[in-house]
C-alpha atoms as a PDB file:
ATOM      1  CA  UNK A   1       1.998 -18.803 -39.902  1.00  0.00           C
ATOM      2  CA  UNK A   2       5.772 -17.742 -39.198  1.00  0.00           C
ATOM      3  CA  UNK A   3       4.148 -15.347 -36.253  1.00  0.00           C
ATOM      4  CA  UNK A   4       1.836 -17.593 -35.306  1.00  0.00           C
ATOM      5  CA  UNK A   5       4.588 -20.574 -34.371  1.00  0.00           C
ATOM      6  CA  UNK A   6       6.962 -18.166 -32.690  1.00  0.00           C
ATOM      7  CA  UNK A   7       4.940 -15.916 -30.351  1.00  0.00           C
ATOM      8  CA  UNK A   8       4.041 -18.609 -27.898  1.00  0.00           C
ATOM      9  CA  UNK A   9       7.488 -19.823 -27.728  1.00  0.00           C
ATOM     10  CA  UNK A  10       8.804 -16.753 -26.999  1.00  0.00           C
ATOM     11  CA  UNK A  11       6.263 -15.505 -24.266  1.00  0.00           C
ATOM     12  CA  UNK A  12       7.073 -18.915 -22.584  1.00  0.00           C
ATOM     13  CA  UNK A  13      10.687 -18.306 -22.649  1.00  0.00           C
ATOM     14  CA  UNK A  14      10.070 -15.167 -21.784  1.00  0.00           C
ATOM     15  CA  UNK A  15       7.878 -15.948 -18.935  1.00  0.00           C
ATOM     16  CA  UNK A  16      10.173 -18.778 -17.613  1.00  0.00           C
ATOM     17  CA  UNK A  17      13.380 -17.146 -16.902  1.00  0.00           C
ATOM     18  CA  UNK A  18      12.047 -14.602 -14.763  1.00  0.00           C
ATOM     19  CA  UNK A  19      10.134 -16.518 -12.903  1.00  0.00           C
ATOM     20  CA  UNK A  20      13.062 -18.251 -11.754  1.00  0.00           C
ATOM     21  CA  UNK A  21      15.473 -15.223 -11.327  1.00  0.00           C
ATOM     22  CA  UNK A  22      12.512 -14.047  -9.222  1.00  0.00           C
ATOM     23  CA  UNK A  23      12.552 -17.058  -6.447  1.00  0.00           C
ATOM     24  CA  UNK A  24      16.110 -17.039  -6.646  1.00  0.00           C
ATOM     25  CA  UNK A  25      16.681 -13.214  -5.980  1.00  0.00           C
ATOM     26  CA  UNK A  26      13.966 -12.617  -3.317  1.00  0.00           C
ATOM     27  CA  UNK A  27      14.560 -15.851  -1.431  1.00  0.00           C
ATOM     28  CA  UNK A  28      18.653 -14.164  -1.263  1.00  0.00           C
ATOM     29  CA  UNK A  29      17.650 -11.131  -0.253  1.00  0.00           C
ATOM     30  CA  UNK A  30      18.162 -10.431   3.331  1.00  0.00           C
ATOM     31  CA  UNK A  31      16.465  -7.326   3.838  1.00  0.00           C
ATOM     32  CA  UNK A  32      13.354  -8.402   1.810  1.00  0.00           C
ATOM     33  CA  UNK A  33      13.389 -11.782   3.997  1.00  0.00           C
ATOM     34  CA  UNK A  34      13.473  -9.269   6.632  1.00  0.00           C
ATOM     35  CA  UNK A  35      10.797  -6.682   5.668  1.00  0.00           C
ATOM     36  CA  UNK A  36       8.369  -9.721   4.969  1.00  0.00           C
ATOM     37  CA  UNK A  37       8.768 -11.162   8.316  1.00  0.00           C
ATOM     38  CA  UNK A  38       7.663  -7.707   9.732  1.00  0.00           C
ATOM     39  CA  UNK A  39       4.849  -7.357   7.300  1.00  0.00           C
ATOM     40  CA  UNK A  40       3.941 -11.069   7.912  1.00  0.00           C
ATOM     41  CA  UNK A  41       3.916 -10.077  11.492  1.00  0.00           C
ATOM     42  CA  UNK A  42       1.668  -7.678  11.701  1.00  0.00           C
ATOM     43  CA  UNK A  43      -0.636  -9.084   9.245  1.00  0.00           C
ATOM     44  CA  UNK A  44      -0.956 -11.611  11.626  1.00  0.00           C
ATOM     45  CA  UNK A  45      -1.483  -9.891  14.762  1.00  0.00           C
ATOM     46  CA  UNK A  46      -4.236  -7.894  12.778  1.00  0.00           C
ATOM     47  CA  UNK A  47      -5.864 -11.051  11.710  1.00  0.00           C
ATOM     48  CA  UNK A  48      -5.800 -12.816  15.147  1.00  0.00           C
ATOM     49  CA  UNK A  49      -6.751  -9.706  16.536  1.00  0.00           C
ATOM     50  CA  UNK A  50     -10.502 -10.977  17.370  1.00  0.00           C
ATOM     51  CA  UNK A  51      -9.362 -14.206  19.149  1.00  0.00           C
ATOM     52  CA  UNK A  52      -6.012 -13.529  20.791  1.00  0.00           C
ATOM     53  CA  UNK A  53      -6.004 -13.517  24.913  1.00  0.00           C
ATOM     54  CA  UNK A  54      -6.239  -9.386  25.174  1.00  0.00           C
ATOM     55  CA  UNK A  55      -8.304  -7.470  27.461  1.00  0.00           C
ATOM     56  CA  UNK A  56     -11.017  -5.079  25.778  1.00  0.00           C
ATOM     57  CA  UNK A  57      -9.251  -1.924  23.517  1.00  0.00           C
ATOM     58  CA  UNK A  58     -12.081   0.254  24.850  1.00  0.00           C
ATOM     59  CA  UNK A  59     -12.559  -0.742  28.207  1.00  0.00           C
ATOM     60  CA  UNK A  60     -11.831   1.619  30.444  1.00  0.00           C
ATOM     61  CA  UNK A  61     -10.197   1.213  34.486  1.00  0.00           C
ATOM     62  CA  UNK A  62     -10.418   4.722  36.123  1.00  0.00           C
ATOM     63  CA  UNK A  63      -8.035   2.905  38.771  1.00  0.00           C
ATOM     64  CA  UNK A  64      -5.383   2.212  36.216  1.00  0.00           C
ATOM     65  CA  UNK A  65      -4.699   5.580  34.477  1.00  0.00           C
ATOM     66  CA  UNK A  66      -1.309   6.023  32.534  1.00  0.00           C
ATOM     67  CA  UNK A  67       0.157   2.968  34.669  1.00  0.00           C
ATOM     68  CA  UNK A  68       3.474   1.631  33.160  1.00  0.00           C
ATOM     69  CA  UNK A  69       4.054  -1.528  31.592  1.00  0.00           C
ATOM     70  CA  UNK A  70       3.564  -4.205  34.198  1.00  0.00           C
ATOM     71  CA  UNK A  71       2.338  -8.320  34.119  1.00  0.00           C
ATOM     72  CA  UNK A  72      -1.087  -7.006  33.714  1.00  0.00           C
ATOM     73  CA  UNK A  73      -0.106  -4.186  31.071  1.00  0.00           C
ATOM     74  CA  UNK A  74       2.704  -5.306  28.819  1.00  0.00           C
ATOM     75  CA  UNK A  75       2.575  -2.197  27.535  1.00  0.00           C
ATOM     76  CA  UNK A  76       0.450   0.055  29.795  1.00  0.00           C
ATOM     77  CA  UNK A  77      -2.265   2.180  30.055  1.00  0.00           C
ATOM     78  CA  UNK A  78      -3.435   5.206  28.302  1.00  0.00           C
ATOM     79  CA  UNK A  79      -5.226   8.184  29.963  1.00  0.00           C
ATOM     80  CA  UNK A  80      -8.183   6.478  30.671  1.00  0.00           C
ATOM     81  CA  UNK A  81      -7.140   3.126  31.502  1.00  0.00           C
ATOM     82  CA  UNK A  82      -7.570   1.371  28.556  1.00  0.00           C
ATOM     83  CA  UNK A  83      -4.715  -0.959  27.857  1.00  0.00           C
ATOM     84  CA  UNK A  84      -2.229  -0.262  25.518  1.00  0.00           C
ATOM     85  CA  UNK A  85      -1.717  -3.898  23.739  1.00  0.00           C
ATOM     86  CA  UNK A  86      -4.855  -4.518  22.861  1.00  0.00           C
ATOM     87  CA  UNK A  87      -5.477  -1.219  21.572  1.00  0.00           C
ATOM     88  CA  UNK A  88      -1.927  -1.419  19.730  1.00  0.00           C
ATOM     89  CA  UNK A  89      -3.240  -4.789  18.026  1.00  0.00           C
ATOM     90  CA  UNK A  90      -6.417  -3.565  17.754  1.00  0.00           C
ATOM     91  CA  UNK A  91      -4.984  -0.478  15.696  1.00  0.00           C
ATOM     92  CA  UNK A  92      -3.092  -2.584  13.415  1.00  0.00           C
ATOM     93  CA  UNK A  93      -5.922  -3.817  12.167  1.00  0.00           C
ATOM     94  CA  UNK A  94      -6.850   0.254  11.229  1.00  0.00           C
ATOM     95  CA  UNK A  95      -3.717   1.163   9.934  1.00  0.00           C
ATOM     96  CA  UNK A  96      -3.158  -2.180   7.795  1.00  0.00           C
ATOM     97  CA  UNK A  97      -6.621  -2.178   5.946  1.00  0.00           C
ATOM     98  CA  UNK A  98      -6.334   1.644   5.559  1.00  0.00           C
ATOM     99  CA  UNK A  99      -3.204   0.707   3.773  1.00  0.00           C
ATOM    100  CA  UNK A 100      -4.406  -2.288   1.639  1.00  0.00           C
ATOM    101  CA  UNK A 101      -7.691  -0.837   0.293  1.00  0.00           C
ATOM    102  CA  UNK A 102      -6.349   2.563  -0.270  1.00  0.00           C
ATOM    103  CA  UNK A 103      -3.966   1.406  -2.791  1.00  0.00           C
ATOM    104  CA  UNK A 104      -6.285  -1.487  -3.945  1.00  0.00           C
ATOM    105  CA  UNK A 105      -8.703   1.429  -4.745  1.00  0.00           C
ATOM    106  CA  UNK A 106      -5.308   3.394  -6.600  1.00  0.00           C
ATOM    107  CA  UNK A 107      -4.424   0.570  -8.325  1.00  0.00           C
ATOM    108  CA  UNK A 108      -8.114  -0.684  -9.625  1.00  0.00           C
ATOM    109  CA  UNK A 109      -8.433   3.343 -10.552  1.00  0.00           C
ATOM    110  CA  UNK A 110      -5.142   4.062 -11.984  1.00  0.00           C
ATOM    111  CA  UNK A 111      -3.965   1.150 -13.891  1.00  0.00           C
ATOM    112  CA  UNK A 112      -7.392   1.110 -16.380  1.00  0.00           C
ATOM    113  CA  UNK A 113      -6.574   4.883 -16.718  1.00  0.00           C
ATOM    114  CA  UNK A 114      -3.192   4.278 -17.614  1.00  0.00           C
ATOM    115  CA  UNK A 115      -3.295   1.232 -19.732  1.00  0.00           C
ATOM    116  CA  UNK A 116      -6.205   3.761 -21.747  1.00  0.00           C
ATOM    117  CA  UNK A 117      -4.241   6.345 -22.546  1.00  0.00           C
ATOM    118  CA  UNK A 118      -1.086   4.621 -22.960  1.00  0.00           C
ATOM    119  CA  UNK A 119      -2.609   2.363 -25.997  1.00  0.00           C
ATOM    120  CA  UNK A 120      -5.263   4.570 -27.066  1.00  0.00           C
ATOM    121  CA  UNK A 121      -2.732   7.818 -27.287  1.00  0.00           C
ATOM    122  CA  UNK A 122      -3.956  10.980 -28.909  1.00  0.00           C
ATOM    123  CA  UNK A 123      -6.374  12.799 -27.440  1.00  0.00           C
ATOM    124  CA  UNK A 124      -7.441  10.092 -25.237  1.00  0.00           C
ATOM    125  CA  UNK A 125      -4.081  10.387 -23.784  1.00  0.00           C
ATOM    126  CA  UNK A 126      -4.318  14.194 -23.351  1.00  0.00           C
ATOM    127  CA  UNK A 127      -7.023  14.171 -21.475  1.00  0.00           C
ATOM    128  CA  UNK A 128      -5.738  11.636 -18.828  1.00  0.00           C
ATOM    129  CA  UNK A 129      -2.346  13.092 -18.838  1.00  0.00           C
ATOM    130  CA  UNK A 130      -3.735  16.567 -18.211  1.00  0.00           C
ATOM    131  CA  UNK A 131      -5.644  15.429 -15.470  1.00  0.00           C
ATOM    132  CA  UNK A 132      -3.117  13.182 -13.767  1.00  0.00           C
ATOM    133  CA  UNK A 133      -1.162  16.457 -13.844  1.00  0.00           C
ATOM    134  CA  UNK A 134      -3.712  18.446 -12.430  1.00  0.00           C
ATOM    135  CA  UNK A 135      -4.023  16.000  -9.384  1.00  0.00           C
ATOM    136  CA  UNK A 136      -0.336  15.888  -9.640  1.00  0.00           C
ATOM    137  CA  UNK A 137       0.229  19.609  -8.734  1.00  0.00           C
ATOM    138  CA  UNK A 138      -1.065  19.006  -5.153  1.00  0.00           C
ATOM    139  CA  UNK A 139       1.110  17.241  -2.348  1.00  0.00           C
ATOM    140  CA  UNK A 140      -0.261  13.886  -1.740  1.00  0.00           C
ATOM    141  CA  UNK A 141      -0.667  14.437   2.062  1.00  0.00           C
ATOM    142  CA  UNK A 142      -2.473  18.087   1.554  1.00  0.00           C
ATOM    143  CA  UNK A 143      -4.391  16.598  -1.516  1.00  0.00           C
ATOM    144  CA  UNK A 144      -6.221  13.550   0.977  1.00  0.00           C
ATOM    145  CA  UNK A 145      -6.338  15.878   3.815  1.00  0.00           C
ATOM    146  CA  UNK A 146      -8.299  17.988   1.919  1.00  0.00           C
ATOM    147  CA  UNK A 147     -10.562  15.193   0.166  1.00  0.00           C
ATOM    148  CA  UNK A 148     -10.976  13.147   3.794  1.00  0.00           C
ATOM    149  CA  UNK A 149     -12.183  17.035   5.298  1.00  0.00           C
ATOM    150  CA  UNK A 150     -14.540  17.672   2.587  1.00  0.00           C
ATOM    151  CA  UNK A 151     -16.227  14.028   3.415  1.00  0.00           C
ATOM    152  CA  UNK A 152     -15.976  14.121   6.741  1.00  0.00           C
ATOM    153  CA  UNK A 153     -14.130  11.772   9.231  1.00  0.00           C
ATOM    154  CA  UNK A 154     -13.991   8.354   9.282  1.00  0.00           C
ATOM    155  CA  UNK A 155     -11.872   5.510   8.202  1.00  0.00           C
ATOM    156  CA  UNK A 156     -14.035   4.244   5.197  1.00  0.00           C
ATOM    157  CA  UNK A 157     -13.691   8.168   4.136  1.00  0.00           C
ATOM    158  CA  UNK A 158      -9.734   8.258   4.680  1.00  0.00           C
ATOM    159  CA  UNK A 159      -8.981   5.044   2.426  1.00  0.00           C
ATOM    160  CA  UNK A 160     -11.154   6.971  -0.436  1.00  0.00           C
ATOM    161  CA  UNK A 161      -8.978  10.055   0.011  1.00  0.00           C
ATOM    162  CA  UNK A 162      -5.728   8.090  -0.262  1.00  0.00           C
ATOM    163  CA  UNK A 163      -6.605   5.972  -2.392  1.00  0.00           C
ATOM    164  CA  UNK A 164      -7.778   8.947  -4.887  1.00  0.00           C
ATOM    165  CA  UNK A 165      -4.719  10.708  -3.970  1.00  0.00           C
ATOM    166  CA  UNK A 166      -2.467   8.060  -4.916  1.00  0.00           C
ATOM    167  CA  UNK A 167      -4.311   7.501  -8.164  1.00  0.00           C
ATOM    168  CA  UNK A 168      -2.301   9.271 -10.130  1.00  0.00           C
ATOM    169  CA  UNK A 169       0.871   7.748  -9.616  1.00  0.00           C
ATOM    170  CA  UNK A 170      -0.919   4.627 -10.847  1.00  0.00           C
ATOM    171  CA  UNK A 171      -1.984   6.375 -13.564  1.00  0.00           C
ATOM    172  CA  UNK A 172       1.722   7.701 -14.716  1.00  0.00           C
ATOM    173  CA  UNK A 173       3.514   4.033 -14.017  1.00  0.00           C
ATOM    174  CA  UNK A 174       0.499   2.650 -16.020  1.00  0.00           C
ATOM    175  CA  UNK A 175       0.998   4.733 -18.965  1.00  0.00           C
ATOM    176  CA  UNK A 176       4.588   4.392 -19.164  1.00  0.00           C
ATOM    177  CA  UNK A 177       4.642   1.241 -18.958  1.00  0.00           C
ATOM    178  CA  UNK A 178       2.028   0.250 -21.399  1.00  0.00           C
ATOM    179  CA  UNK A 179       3.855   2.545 -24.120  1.00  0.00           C
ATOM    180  CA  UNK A 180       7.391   0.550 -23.735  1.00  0.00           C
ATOM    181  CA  UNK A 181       5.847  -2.276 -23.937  1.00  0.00           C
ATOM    182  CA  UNK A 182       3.904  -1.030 -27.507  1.00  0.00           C
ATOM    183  CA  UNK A 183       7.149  -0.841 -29.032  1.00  0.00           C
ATOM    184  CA  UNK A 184       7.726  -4.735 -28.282  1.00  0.00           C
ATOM    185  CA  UNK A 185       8.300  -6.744 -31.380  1.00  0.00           C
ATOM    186  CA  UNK A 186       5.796  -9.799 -29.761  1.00  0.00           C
ATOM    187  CA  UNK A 187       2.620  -6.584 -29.965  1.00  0.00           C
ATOM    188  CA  UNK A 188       3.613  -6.154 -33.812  1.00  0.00           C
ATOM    189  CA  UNK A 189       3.394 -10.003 -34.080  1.00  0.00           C
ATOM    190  CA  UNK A 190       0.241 -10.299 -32.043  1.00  0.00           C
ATOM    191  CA  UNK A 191      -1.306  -7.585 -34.564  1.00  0.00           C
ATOM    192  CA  UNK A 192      -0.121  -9.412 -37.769  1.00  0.00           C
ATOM    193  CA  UNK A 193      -2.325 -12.563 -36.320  1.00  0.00           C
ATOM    194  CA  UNK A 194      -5.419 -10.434 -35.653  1.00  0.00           C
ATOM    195  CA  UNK A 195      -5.605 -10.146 -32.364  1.00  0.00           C
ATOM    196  CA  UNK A 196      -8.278  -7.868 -30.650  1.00  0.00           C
ATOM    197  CA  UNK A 197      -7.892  -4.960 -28.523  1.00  0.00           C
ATOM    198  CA  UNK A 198      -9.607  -6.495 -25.326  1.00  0.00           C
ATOM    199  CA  UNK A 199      -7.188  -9.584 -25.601  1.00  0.00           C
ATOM    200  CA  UNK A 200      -3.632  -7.395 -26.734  1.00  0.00           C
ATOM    201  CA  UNK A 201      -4.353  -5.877 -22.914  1.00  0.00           C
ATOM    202  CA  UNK A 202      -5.377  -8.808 -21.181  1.00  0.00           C
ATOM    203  CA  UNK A 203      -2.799 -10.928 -22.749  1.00  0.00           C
ATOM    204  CA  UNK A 204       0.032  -9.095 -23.584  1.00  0.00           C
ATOM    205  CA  UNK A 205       0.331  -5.525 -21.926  1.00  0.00           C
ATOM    206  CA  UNK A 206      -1.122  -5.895 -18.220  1.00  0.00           C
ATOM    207  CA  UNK A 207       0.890  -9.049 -17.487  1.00  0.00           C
ATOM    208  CA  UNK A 208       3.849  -6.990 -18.838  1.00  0.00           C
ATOM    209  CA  UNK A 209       3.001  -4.147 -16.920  1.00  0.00           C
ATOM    210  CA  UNK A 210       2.752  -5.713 -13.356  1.00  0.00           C
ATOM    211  CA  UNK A 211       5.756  -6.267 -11.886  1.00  0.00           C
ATOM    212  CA  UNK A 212       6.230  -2.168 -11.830  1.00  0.00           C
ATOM    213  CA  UNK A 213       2.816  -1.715 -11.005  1.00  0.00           C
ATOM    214  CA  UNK A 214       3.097  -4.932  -7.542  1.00  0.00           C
ATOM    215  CA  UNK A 215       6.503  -2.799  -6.739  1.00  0.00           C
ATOM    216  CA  UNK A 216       4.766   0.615  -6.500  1.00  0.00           C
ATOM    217  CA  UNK A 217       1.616  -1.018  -4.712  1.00  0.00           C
ATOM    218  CA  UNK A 218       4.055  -2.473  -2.096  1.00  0.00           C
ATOM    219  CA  UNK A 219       5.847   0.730  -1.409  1.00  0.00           C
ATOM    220  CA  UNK A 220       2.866   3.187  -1.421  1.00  0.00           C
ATOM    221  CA  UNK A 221       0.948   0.825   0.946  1.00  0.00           C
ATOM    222  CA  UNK A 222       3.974   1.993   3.135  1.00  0.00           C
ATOM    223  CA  UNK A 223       2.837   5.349   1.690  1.00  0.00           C
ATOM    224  CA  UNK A 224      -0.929   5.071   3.008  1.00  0.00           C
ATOM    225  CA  UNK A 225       0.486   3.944   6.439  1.00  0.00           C
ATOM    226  CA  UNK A 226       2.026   7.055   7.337  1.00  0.00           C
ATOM    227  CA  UNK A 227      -0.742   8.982   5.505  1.00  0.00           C
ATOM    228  CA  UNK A 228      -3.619   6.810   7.595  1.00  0.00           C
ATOM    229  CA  UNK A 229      -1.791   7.786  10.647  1.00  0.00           C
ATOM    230  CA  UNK A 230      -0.953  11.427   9.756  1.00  0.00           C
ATOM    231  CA  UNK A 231      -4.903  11.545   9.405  1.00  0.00           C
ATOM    232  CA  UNK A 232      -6.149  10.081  12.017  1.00  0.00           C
ATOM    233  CA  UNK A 233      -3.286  11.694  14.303  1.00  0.00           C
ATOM    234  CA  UNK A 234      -5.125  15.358  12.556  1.00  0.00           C
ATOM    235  CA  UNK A 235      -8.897  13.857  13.830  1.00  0.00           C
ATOM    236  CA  UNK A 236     -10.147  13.119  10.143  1.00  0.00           C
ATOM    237  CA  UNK A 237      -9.340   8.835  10.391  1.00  0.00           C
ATOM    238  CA  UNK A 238     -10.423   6.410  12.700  1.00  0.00           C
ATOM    239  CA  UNK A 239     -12.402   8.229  15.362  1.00  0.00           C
ATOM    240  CA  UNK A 240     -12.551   7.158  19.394  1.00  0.00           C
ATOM    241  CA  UNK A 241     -12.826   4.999  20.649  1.00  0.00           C
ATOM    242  CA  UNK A 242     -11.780   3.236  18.241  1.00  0.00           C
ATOM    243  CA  UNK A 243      -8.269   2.407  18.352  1.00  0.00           C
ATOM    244  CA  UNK A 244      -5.347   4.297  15.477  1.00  0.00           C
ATOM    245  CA  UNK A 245      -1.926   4.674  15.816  1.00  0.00           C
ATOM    246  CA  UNK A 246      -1.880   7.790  14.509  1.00  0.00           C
ATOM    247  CA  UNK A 247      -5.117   8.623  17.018  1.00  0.00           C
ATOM    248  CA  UNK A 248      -2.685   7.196  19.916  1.00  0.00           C
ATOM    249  CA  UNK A 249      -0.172   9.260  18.956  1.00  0.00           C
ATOM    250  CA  UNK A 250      -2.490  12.772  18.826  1.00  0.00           C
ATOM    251  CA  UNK A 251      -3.530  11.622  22.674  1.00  0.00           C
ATOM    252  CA  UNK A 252       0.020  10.781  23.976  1.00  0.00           C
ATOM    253  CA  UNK A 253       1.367  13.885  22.537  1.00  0.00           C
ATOM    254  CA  UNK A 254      -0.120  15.232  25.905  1.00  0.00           C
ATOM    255  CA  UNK A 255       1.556  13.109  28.006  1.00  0.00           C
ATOM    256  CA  UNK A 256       5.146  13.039  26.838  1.00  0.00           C
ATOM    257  CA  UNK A 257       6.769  13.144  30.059  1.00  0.00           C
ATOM    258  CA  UNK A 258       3.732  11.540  32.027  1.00  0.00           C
ATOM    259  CA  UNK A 259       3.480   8.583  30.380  1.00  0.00           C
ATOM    260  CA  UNK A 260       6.387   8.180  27.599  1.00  0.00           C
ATOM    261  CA  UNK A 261       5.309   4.743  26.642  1.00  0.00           C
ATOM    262  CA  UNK A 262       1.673   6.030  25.063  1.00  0.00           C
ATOM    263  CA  UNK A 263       3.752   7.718  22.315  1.00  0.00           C
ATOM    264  CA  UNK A 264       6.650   4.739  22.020  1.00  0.00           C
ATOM    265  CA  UNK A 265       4.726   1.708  21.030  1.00  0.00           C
ATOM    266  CA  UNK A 266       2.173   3.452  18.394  1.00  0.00           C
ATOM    267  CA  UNK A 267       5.201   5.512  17.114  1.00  0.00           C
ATOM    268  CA  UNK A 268       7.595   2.214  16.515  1.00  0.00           C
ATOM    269  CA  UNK A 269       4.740   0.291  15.193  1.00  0.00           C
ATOM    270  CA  UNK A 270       4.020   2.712  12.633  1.00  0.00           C
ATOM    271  CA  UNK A 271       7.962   2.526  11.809  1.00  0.00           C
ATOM    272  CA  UNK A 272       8.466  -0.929  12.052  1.00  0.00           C
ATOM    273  CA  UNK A 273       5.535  -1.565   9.676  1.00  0.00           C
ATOM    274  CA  UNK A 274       6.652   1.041   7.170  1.00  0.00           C
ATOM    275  CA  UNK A 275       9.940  -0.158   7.454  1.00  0.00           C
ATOM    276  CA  UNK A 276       8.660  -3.436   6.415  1.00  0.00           C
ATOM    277  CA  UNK A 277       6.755  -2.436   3.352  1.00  0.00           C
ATOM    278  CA  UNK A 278       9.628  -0.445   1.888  1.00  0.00           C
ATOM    279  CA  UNK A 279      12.467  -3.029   2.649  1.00  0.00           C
ATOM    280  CA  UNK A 280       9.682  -5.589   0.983  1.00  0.00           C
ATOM    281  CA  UNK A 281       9.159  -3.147  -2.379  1.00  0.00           C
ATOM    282  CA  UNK A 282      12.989  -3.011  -2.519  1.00  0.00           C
ATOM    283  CA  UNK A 283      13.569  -6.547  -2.214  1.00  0.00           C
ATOM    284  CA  UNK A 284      10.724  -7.056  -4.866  1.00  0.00           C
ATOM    285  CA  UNK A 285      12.077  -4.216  -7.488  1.00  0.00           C
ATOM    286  CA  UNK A 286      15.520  -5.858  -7.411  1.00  0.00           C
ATOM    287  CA  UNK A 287      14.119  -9.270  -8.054  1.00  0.00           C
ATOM    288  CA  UNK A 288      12.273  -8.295 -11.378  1.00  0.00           C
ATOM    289  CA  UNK A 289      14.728  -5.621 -12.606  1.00  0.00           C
ATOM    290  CA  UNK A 290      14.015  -6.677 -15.768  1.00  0.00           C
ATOM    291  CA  UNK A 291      18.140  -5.440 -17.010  1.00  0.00           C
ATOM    292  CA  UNK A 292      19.690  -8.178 -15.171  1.00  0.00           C
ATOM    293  CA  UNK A 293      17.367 -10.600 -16.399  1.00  0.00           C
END
């Protein structure tokens, strides 16, 4: 009865005070403020992609080849014409999603993993250690380049590949952070009252386990970015004429001194965005650093 009295009055105060520090940290953080007005940015140039003033991304204007940034071009033309802009904003849409859904897909893979073998243990726990080891071994960039070769290009195929690359870093966070929070004194109370398996995870260890797990997904979106781009710049991502950054970047690379601007916008983009994302995860693991709570 003692247990039963105490445990919601502790996982309120519990859930109160961070909540608070939370607001209070992020909303001070200047360089979080910062990287989520880039990622806000960009987010909504992808969105308003569709509806936005901007002249076709795969039009082409054999008159206008490689042409500078001018009224008519804010940012020029590429080797065939095609303006720059609207293929930049066009790309972000590319580059974005291949971010979001690759992790979504590491996170919605990983974290079940994780949780498994961190509450199961034994040799439920060997098994997904020794695999998240295995995949471990390989460098994430070779690991999806080999996984988007083997199913053949395309964007659809390079979000598996990352996503399945980053698994495993899921997986470990997951893991670790389900055993800490095993030791708890409020999981030995939730047991003396009887509580199931199905809700001790639901109710206790995932909502425990999130704030490490939203801090990786925000910094390996960042992550997927560069990988997306690294891809596509390699032919295995977005193919033509579709618009990519990192595609962009594999075409300009031929027209360095040409046309210096085909390489400039896709390249800052791609840093400004990633910049964004990381200065966003930092802002967001300082907030709910859970030792100066």
């Amino acid at each position: 009865m003692t247990a039963t009295a105490e445990l919601p009055v502790q996982q309120d105060a519990v859930a109160a005070k961070p909540q608070s520090r939370f607001r209070k940290k992020l909303t001070s953080s200047r360089s979080a403020f910062f990287g989520g007005i880039l990622v806000l940015f960009f987010v909504v140039v992808a969105l308003l992609a569709p509806i936005l003033p901007i002249a076709d991304p795969i039009a082409t204007d054999w008159l206008a080849v490689r042409k500078p940034p001018t009224s008519a071009h804010p940012f020029g033309t590429d080797e065939i014409g095609r303006d720059m802009l609207s293929r930049m904003i066009w790309g972000a849409r590319a580059s974005l999603l291949a971010g979001v859904i690759s992790v979504a897909i590491a996170v919605l893979l990983g974290v079940p993993f994780g949780v498994l073998a961190g509450y199961c243990r034994g040799w439920t726990d060997t098994v997904i250690s020794r695999f998240t080891e295995a995949l471990l071994a390989a460098p994430f960039l070779i690991l999806a380049i080999a996984l988007a070769a083997f199913m053949g290009p395309s964007l659809r195929n390079v979000m598996i590949a990352i996503g399945l690359s980053a698994m495993p870093l899921f997986i470990r966070i997951a893991r670790g952070q389900t055993m800490a929070v095993m030791t708890e004194d409020y999981i030995e109370s939730a047991r003396a009252i009887g509580i199931g398996h199905g809700a001790m995870v639901w109710r206790y260890i995932l909502p425990n386990i999130f704030p490490p797990i939203l801090i990786q997904a925000t910094l390996t979106i960042a992550t997927a970015i560069i990988a997306e781009a690294s891809l596509s710049f390699l032919g295995l991502g977005q193919q033509p004429p579709a618009p990519s950054w990192g595609s962009m970047l594999n075409t300009a690379k031929n027209f360095l001194e040409q046309a210096p601007w085909m390489a400039l916008y896709p390249g800052a983009s791609i840093f400004l965005v990633v910049l964004g994302f990381n200065l966003l995860g930092d802002g967001l693991r300082d907030a709910l650093d859970p030792r100066e709570i």
